[in-house]
Protein backbone atom coordinates (compact mmCIF):
# COMPACT_ATOMS: atom_id res chain seq x y z
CA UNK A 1 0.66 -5.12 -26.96
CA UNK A 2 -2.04 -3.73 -28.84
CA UNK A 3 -4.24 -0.80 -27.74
CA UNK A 4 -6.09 1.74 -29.86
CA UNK A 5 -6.25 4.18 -26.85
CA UNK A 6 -2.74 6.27 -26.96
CA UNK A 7 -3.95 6.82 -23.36
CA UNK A 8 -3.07 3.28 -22.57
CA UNK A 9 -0.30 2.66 -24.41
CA UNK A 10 2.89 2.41 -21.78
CA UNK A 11 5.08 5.16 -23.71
CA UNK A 12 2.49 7.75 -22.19
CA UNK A 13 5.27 7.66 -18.91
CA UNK A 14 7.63 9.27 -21.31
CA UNK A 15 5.93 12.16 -21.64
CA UNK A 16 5.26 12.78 -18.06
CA UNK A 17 7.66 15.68 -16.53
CA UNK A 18 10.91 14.55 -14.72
CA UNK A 19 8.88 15.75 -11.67
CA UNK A 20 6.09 13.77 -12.22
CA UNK A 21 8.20 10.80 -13.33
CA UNK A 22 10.16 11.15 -10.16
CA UNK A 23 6.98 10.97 -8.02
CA UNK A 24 5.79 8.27 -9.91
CA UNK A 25 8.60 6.23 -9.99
CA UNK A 26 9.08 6.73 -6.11
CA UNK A 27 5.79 5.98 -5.33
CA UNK A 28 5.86 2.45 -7.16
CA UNK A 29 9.53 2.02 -5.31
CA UNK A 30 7.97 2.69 -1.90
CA UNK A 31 4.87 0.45 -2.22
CA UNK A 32 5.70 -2.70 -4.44
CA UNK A 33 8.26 -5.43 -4.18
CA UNK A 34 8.42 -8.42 -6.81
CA UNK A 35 6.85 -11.94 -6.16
CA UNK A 36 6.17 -14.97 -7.77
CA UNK A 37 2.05 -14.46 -7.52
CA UNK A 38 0.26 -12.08 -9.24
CA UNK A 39 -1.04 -9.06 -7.71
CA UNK A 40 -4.77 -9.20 -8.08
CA UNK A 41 -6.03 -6.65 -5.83
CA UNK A 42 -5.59 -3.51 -8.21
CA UNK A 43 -4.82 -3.62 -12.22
CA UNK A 44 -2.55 -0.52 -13.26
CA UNK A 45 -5.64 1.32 -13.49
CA UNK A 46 -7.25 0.94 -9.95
CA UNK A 47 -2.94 1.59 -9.09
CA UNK A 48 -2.91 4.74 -10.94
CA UNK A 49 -5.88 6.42 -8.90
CA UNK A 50 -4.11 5.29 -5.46
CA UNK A 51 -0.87 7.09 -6.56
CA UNK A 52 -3.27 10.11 -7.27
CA UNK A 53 -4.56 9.94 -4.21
CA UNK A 54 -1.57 9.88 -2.86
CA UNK A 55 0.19 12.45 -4.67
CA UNK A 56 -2.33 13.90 -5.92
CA UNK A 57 -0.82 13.92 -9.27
CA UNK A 58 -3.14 12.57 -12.37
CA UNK A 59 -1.54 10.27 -14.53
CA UNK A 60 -2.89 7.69 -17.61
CA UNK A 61 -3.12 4.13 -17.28
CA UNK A 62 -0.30 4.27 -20.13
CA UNK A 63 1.91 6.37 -18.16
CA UNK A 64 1.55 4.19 -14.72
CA UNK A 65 1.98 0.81 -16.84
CA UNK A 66 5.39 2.61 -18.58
CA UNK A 67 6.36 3.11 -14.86
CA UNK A 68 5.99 -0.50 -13.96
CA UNK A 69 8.15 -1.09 -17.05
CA UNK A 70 10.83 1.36 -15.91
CA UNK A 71 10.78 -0.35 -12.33
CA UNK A 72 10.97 -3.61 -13.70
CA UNK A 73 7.41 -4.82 -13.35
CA UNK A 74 6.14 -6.90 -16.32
CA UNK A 75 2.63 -7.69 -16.87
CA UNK A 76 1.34 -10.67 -16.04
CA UNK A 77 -0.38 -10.60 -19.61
CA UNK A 78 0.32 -7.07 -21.28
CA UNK A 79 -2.60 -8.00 -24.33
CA UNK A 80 -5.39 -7.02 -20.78
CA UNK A 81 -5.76 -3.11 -21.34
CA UNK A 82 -5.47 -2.68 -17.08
CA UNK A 83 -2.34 -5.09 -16.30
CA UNK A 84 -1.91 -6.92 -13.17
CA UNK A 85 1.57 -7.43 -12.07
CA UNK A 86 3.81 -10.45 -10.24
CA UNK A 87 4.43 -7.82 -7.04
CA UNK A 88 3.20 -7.52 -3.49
CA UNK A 89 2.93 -4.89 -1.49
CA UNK A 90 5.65 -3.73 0.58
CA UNK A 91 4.93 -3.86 4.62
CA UNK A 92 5.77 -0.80 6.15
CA UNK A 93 8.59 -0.82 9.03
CA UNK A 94 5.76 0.67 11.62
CA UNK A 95 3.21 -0.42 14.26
CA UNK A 96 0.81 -1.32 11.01
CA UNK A 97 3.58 -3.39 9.32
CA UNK A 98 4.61 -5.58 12.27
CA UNK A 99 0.96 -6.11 13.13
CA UNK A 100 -0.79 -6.73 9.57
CA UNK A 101 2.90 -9.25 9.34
CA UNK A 102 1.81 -11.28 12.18
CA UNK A 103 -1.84 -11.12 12.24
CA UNK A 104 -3.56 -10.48 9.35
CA UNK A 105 -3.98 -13.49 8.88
CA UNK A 106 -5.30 -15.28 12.67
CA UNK A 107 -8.73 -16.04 13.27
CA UNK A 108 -8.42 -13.26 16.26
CA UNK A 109 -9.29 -10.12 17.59
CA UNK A 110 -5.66 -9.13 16.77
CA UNK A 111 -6.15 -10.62 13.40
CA UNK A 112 -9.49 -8.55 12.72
CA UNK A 113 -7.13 -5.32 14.37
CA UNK A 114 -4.61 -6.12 11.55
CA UNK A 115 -7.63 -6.88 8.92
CA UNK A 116 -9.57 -3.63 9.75
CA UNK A 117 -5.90 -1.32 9.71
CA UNK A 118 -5.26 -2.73 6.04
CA UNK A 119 -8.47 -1.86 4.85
CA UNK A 120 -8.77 2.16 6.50
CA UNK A 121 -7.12 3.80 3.93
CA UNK A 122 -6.50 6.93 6.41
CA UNK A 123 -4.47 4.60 8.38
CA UNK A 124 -1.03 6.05 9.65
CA UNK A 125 1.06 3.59 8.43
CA UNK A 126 4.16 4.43 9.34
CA UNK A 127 3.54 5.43 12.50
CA UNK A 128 5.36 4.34 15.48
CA UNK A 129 3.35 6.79 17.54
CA UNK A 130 1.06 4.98 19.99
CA UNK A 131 -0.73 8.35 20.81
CA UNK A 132 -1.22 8.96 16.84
CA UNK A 133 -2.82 5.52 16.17
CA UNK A 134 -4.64 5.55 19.06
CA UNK A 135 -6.28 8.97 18.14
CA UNK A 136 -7.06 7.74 14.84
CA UNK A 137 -8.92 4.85 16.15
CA UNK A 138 -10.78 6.71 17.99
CA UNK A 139 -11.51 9.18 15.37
CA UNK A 140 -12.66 6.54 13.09
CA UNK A 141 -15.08 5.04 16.08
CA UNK A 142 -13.05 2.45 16.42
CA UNK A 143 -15.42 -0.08 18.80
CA UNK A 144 -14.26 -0.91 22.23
CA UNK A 145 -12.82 -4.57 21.19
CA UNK A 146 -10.86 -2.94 18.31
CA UNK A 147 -9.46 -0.69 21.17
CA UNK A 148 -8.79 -3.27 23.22
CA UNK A 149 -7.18 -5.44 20.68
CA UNK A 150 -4.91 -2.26 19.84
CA UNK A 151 -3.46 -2.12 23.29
CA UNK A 152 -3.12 -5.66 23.36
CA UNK A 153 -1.34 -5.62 20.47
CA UNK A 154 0.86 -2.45 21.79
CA UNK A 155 2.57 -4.06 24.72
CA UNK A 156 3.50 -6.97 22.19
CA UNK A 157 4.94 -4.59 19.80
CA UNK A 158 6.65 -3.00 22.60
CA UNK A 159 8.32 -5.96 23.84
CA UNK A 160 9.07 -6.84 20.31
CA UNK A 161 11.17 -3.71 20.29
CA UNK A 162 12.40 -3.63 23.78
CA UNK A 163 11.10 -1.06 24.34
CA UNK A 164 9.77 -0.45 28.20
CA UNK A 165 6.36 1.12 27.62
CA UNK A 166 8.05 4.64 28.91
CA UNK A 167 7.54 7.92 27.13
């Protein structure tokens, strides 16, 4: 690889603390699995700014692409200065999960649900909480149909569970 930033270069993750290293490292952990395609969405450096805004904990591109590395991630082609990985993203075990899963991609009103709750990055994506999604629709005026589709898509997740619709 060559780079004449230092900022780039991936042994910037060594000097990270343990702390942030830790964070880092659980972050990628929690979000990325590997696969055969190439993630295209977000280089290391669009990556690095959603783990600050997660963690809200700075880090170089260097340091995020040595934590890639360390987590077994190799560029796709590590001469780019912002590397793109072979991973995908790892679908949450949640409401958001098993809807984006099954619908993201149907030419539906459950498929736009699943479309529009990938996009919101405010989502709750773990949640299991109908209540808690439900008030974040609503606080992101959510339109009727999206509502709609959301309760729709409720009593299927439900059943899914076996769960009875109670409490």
């Amino acid at each position: 690889m060559k780079t004449n930033n230092t900022e780039d270069h991936p042994g910037c993750y060594d000097n990270l603390s343990l702390e942030e290293k830790r964070a880092l490292d659980n972050w990628i952990c929690s979000k990325f699995q590997k696969a055969k395609r190439i993630y295209r969405r977000r280089s290391s450096y669009g990556l690095k700014h959603d783990f600050e805004r997660d963690s809200g904990i700075y880090v170089y591109n260097g340091a995020f692409k040595g934590a890639m590395l360390a987590a077994g991630f190799a560029p796709a082609d590590e001469t780019e200065q912002n590397w793109h990985f072979r991973v995908k993203e790892k679908v949450p075990d949640s409401f958001y999960g098993w809807c984006v899963q099954r619908y993201k991609h149907r030419n539906s009103a459950l498929g736009d649900l699943a479309r529009d709750m990938e996009m919101m990055p405010s989502f709750p994506k773990l949640s299991t909480d109908k209540d808690e999604i439900l008030e974040h629709l609503w606080q992101s005026n959510a339109c009727n149909g999206a509502i709609r589709a959301f309760e729709r898509a409720w009593k299927q997740y439900e059943r899914f569970n076996g769960r009875d619709g109670q409490g």
